[in-house]
Each structure stands twice: as C-alpha cells, then as structure tokens.
N, C-alpha and C. Protein backbone atom coordinates (compact mmCIF):
# COMPACT_ATOMS: atom_id res chain seq x y z
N UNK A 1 2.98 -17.76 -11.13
CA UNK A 1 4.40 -17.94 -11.29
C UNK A 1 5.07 -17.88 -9.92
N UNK A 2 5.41 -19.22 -9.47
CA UNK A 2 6.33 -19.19 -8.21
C UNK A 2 7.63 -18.35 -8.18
N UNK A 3 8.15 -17.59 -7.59
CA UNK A 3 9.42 -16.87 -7.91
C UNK A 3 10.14 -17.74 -6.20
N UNK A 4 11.67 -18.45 -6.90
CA UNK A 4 12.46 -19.27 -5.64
C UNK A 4 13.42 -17.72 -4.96
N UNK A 5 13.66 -17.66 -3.88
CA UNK A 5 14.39 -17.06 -3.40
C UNK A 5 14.96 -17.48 -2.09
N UNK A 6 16.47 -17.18 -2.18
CA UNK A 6 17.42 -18.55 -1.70
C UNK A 6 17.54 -17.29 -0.18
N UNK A 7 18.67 -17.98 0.57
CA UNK A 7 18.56 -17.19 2.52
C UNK A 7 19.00 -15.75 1.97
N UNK A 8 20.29 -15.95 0.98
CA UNK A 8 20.70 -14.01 0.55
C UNK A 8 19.83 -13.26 -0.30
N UNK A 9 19.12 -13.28 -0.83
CA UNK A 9 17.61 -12.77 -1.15
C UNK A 9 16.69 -12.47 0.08
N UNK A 10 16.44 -12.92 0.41
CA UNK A 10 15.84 -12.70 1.82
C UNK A 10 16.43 -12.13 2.33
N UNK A 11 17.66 -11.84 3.26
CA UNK A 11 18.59 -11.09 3.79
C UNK A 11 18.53 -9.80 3.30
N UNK A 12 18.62 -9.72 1.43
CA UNK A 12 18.95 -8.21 1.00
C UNK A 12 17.42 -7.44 0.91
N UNK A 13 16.13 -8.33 1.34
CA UNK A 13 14.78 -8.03 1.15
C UNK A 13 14.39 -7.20 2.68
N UNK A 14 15.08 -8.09 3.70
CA UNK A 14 15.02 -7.39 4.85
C UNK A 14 16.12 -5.90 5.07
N UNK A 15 16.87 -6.04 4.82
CA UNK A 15 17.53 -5.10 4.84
C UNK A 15 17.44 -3.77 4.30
N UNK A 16 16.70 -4.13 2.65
CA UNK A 16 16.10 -3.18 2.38
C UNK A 16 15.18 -2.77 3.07
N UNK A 17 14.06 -3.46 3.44
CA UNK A 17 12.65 -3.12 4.04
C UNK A 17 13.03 -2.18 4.90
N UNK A 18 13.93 -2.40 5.54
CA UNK A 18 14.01 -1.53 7.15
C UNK A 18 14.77 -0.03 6.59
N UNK A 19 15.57 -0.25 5.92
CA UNK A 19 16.52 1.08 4.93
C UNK A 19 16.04 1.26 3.32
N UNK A 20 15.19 1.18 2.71
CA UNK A 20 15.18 1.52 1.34
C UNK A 20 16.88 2.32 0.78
N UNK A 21 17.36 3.04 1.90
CA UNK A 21 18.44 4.09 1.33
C UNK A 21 19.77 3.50 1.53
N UNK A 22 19.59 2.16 1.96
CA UNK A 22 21.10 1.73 2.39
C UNK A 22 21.71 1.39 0.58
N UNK A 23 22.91 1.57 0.96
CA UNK A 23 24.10 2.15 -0.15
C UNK A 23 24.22 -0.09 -0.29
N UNK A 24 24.34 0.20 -1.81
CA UNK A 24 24.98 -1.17 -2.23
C UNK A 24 26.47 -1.78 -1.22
N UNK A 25 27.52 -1.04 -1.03
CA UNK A 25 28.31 -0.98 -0.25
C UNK A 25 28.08 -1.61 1.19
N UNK A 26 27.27 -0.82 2.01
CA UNK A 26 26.79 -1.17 3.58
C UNK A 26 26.22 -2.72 3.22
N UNK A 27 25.28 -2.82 2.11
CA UNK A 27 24.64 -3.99 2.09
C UNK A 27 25.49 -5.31 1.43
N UNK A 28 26.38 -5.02 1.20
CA UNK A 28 27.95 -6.05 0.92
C UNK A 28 28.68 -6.45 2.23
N UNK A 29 28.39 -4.94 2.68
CA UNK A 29 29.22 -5.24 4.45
C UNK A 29 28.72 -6.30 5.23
N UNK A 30 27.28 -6.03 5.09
CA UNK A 30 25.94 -6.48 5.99
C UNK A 30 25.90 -8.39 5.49
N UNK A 31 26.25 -8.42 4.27
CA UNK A 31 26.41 -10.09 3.90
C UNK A 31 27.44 -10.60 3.18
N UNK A 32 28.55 -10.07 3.87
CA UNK A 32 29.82 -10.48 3.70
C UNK A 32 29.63 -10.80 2.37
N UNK A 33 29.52 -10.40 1.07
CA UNK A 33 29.68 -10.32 0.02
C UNK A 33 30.57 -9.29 -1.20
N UNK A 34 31.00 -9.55 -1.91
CA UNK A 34 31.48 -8.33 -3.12
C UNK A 34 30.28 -7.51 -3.25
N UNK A 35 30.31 -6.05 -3.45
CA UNK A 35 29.62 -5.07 -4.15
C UNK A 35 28.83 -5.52 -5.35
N UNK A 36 29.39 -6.16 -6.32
CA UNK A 36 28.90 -6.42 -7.91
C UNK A 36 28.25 -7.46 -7.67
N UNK A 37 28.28 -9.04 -6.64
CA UNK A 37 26.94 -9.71 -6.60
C UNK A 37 26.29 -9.06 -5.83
N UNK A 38 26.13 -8.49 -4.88
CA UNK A 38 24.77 -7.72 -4.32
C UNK A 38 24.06 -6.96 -5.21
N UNK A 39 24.75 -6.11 -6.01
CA UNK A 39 24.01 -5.12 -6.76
C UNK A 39 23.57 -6.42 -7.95
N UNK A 40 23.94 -7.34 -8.79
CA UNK A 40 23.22 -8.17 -9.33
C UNK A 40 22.11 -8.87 -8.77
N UNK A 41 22.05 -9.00 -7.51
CA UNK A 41 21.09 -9.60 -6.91
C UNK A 41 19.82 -8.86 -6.85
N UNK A 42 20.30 -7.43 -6.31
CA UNK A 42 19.24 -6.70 -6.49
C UNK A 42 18.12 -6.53 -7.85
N UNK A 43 19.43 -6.49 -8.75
CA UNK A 43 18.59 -5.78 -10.21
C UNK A 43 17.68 -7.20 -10.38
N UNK A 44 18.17 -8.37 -10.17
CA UNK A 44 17.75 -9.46 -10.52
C UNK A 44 16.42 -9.63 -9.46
N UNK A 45 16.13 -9.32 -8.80
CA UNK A 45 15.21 -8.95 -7.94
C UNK A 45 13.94 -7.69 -8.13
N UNK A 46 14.92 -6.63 -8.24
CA UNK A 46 13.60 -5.94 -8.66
C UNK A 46 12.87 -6.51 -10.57
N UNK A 47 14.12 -7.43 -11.14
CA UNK A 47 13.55 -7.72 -12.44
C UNK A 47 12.24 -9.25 -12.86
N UNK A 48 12.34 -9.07 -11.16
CA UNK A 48 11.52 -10.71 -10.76
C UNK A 48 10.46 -9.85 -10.24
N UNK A 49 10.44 -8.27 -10.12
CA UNK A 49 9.06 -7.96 -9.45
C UNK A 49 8.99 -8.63 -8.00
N UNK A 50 10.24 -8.61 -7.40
CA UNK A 50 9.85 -9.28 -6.34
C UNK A 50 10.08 -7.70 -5.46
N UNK A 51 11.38 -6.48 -5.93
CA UNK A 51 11.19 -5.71 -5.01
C UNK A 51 10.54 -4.31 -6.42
N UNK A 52 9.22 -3.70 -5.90
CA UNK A 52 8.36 -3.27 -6.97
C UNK A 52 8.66 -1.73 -6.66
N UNK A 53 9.17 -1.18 -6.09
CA UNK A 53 9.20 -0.02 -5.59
C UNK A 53 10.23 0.78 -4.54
N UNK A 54 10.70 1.71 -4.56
CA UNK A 54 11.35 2.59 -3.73
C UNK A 54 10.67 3.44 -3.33
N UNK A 55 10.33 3.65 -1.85
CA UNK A 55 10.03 5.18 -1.29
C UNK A 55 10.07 5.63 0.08
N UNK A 56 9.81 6.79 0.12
CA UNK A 56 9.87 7.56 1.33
C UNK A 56 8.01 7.22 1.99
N UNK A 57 8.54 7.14 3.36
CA UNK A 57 7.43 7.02 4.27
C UNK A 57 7.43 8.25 4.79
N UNK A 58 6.15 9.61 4.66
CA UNK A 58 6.07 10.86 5.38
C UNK A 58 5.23 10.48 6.25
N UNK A 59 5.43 11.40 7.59
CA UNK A 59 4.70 11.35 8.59
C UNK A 59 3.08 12.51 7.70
N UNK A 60 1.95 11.42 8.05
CA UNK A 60 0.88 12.71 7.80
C UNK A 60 0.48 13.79 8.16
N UNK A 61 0.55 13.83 9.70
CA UNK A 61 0.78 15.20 10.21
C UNK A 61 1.40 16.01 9.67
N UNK A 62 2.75 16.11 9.48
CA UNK A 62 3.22 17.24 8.44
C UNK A 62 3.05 17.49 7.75
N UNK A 63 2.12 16.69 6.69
CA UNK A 63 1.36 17.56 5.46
C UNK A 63 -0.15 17.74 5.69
N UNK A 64 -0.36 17.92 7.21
CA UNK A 64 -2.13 17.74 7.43
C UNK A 64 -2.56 17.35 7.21
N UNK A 65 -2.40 16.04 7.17
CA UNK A 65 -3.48 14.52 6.52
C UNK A 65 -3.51 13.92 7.90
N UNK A 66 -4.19 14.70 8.67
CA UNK A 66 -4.86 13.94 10.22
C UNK A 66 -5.46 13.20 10.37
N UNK A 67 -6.70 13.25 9.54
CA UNK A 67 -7.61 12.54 9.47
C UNK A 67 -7.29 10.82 8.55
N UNK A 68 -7.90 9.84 9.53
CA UNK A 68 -7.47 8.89 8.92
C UNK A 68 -8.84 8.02 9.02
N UNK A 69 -9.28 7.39 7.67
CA UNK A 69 -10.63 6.88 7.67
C UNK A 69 -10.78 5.36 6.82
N UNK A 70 -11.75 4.69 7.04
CA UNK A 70 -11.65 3.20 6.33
C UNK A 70 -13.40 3.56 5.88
N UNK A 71 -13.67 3.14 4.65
CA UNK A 71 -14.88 3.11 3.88
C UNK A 71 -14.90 2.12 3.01
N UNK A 72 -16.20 1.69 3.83
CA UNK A 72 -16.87 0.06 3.54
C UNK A 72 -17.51 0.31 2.01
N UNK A 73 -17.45 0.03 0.89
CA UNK A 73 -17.94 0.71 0.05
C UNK A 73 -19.11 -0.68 -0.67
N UNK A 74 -20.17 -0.47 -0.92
CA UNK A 74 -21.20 -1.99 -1.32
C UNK A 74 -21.64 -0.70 -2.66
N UNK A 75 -21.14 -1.65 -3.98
CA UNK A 75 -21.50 -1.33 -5.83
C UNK A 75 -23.02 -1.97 -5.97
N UNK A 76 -23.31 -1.68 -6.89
CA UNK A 76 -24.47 -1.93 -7.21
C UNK A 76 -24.13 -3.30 -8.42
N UNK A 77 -22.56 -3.10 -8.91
CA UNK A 77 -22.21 -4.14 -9.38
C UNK A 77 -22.39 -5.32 -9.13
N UNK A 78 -22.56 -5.65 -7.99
CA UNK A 78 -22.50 -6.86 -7.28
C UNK A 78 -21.32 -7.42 -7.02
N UNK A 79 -21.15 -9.28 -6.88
CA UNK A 79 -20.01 -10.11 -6.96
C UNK A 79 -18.97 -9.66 -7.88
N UNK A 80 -19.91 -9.61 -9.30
CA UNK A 80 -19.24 -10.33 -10.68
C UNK A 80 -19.11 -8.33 -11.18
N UNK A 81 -18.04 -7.84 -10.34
CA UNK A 81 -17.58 -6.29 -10.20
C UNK A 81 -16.62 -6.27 -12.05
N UNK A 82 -17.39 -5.94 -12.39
CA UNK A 82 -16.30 -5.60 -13.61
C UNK A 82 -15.04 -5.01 -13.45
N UNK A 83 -15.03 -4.05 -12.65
CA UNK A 83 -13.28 -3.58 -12.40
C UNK A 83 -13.71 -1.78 -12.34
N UNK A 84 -14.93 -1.08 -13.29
CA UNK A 84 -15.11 0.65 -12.95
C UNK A 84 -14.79 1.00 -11.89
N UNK A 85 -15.99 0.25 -11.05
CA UNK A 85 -15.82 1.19 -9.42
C UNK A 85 -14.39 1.00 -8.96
N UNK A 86 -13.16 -0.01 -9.16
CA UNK A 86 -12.23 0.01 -8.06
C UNK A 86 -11.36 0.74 -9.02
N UNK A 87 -11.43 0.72 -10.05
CA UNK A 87 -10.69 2.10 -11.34
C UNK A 87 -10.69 3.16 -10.86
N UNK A 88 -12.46 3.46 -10.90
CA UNK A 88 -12.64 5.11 -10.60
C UNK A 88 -11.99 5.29 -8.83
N UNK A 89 -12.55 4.31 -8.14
CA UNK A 89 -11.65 4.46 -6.61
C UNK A 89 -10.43 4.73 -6.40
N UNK A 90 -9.79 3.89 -7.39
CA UNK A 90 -7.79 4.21 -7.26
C UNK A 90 -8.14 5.21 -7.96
N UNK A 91 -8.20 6.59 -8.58
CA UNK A 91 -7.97 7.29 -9.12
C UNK A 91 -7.73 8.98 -8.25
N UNK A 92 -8.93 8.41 -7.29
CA UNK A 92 -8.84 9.43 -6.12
C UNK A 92 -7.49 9.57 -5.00
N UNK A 93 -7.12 10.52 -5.29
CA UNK A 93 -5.63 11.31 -4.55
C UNK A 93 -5.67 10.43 -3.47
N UNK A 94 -6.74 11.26 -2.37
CA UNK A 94 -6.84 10.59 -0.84
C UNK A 94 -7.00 9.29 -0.63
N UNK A 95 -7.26 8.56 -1.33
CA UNK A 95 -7.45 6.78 -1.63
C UNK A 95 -6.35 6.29 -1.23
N UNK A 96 -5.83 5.98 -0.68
CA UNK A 96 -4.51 5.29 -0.37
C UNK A 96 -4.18 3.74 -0.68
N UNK A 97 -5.32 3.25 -0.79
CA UNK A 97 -5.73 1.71 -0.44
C UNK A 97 -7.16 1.19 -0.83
N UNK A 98 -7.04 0.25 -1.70
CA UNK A 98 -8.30 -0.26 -2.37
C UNK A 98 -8.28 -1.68 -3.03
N UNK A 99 -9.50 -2.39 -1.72
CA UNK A 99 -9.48 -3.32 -1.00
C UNK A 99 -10.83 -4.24 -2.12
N UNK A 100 -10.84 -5.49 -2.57
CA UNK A 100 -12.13 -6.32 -2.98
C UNK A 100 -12.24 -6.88 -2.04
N UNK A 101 -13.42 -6.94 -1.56
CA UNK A 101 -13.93 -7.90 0.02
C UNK A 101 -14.62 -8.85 -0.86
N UNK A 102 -14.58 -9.65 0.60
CA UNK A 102 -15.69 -10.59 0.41
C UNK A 102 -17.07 -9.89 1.72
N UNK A 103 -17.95 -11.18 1.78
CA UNK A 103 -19.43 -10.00 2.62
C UNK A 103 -20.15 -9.19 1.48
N UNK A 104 -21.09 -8.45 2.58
CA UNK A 104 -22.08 -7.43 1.91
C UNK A 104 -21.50 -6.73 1.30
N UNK A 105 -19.91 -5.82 2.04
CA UNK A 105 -19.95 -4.61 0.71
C UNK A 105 -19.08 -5.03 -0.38
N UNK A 106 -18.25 -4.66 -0.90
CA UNK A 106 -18.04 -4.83 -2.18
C UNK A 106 -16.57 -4.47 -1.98
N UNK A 107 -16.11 -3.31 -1.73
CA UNK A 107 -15.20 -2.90 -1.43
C UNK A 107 -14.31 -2.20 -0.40
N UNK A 108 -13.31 -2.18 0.77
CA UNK A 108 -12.67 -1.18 1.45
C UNK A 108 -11.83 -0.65 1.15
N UNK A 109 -12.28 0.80 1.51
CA UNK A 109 -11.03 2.26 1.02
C UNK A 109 -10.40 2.46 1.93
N UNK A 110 -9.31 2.52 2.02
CA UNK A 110 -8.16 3.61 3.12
C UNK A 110 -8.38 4.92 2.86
N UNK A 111 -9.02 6.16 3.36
CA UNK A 111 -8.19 7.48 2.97
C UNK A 111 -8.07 8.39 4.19
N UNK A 112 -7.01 9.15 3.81
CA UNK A 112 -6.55 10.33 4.03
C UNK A 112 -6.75 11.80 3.92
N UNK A 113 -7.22 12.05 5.00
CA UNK A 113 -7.70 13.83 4.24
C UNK A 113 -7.23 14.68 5.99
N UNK A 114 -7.63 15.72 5.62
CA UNK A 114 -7.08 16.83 6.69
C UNK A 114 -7.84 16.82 7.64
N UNK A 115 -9.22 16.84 7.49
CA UNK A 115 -10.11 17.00 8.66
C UNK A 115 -11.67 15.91 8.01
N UNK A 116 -12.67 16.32 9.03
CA UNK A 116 -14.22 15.65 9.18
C UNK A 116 -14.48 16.69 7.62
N UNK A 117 -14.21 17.86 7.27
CA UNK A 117 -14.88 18.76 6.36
C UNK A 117 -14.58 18.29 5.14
N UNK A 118 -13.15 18.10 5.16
CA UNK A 118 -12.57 17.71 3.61
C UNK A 118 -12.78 16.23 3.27
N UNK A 119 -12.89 15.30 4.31
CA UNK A 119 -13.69 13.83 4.36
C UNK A 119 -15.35 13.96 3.86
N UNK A 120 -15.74 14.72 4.16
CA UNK A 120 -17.25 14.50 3.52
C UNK A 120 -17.16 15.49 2.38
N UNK A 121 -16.45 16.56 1.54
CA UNK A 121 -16.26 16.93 0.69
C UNK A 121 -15.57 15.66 -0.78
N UNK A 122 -14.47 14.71 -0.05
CA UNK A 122 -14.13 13.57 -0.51
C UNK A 122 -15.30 13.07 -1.20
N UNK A 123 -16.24 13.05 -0.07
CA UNK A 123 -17.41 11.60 -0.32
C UNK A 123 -18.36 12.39 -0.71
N UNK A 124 -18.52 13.67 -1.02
CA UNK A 124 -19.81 14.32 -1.90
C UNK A 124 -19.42 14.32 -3.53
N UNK A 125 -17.83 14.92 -3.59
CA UNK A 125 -17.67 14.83 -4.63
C UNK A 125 -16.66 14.41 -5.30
N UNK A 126 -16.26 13.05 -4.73
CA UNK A 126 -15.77 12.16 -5.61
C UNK A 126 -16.58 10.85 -5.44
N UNK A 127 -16.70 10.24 -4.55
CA UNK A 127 -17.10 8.60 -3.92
C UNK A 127 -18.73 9.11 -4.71
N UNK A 128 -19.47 10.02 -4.31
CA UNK A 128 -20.76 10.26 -5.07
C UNK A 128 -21.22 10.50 -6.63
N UNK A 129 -19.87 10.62 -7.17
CA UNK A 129 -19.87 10.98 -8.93
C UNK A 129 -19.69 9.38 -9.21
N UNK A 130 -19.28 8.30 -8.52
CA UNK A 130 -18.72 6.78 -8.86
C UNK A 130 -20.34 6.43 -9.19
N UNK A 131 -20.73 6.24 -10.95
CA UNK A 131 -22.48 5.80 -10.91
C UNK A 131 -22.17 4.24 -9.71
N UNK A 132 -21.54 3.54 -9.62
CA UNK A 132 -22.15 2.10 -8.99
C UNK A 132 -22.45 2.10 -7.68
N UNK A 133 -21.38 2.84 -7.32
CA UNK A 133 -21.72 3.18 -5.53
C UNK A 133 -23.08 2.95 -4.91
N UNK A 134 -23.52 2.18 -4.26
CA UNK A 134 -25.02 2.15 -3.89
C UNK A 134 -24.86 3.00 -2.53
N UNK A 135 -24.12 2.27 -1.53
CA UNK A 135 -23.54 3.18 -0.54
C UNK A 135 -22.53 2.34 0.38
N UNK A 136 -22.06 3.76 1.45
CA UNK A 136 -20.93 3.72 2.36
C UNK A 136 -21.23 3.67 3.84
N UNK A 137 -19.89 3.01 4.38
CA UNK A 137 -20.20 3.28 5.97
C UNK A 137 -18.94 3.04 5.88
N UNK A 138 -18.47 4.73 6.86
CA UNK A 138 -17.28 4.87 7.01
C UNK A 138 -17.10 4.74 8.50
N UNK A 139 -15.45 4.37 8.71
CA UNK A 139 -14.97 4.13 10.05
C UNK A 139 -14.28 5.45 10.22
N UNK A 140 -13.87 6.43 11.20
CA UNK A 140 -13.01 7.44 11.64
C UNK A 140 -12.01 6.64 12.47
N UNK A 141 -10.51 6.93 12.23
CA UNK A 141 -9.52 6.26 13.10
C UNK A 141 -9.67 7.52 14.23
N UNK A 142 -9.46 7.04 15.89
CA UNK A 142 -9.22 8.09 16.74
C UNK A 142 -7.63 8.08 17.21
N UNK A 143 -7.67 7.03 17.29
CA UNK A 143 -5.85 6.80 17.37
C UNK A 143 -5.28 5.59 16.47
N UNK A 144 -3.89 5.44 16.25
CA UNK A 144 -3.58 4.56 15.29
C UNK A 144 -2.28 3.89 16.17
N UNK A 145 -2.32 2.69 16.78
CA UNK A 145 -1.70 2.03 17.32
C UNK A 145 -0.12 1.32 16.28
N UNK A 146 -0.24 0.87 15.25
CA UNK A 146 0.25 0.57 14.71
C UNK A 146 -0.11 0.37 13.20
N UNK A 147 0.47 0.44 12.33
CA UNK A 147 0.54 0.91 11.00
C UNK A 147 2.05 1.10 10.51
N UNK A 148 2.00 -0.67 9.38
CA UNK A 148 3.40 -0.58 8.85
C UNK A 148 3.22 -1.13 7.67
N UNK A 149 3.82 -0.65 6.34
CA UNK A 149 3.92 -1.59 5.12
C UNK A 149 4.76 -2.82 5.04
N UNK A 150 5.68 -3.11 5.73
CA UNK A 150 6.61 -4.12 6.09
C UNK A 150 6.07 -5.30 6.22
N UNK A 151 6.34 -6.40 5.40
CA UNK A 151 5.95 -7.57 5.35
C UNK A 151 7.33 -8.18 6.30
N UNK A 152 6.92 -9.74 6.49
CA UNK A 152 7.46 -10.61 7.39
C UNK A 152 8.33 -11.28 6.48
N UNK A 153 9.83 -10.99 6.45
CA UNK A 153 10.47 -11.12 5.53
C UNK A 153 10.74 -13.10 6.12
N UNK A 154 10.56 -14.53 5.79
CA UNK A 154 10.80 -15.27 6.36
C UNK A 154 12.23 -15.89 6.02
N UNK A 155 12.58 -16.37 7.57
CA UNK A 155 14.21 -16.98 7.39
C UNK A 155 13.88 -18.61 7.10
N UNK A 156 15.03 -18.57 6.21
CA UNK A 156 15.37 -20.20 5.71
C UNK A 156 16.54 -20.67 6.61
C-alpha cells in the first residue's frame, strides 16, 4: 500500500523527528497554518501508520547499558525461517533490534547490557535456551561514532 504524502506532511514529519514534544501550536507557527489543520494532519498521519510511535531517547550510560554489541546469529532453520527464532529474539529485554539477513547467518541482534559479564550471561541464558540457534559471532562496539533513529525526511 503506497501511502501519498504532499510538502506539509513532510514538513510536520521532520519537525516532529527532531522534537517528538513540540506542542501542536509551535508546529502551526512553524507552517504558517491554523492549529485544527495541523492537528488533523497529524491524527491523519499517525492513522496512515505513517507516524507509529512517540518516545523518549535515554542516554545508556545513565541506566548502565555501556555495553553495546551486534550478534550475527545463523538458525538451524535455514532460509525458509518460520518466524520462532526472531519471536523468541524480540522477546529478550536487551534485544533492541532484530535484523533477517541475507548470507550465512540468518539473523542480526542489536543488544544492550551493562558490561562483558551480563553480555555472556545474555547469551548463556537466553540466546542458548532459543532450540534453533546453531551459533553466534558477536561484535563488541568500542566507541560509537554515530547512532540515530532519524530517517531522511525527503523535500518535494
């Protein structure tokens, strides 16, 4: 299903992106519009699934989620993956992100945990209870240059 979205859709998509918290008001200011079509635009927007979510971005450090890791994950499922392993994968807290590849493995995980101890506690006893899992090769981030959910909102 193609969903059309005209230059002020786009406009109120960027605007959000950068502020999730900006006030219907500011965002009337921001496109010289009335209050009541912006806020229709919106609802009509999030009712197109085009905007799916509201939230806060925490820094991980402050809740001790230092550790930042990518895991190559290859099922025993093969290609033709029924859907368990990436079920049982999203189900795990620290999972952040869960990826179908193409290649040898099968799947990439994002997660999050506090340290090297609670990362291989992760992968003893959760990633190791998953029956398909054949196995892993994980990456350790040492620094993180950039990291943003923000898509490229494009101008018409």
């Amino acid at each position: 299903m193609e969903i059309t979205l005209d230059n002020t859709d786009l406009q109120i998509l960027d605007l959000m992106q950068s502020n999730a918290r900006i006030s219907n008001a500011d965002l009337a200011r921001e496109l010289n519009m009335a209050p009541s079509a912006v806020l229709e635009r919106v609802k009509k927007l999030e009712n197109k699934n085009v905007i799916v979510r509201y939230s806060a971005q925490v820094n991980p450090a402050a809740i001790q989620q230092k550790l930042l890791a990518f895991i190559f994950i290859r099922s025993s499922e093969g290609f033709s993956c029924s859907g368990d392993t990436s079920k049982a994968l999203a189900q795990i807290p620290e999972v952040q992100e869960v990826h179908h590849i193409a290649g040898e493995d099968c799947y990439l995980i994002k997660v999050r945990t506090a340290d090297s101890a609670s990362l291989m506690h992760l992968m003893r006893n959760s990633l190791q209870k998953i029956p398909n899992i054949s196995s892993t090769k994980t990456t350790i981030v040492l620094e993180t240059v950039k990291e943003q959910q923000q898509l490229v909102i494009p101008k018409k």
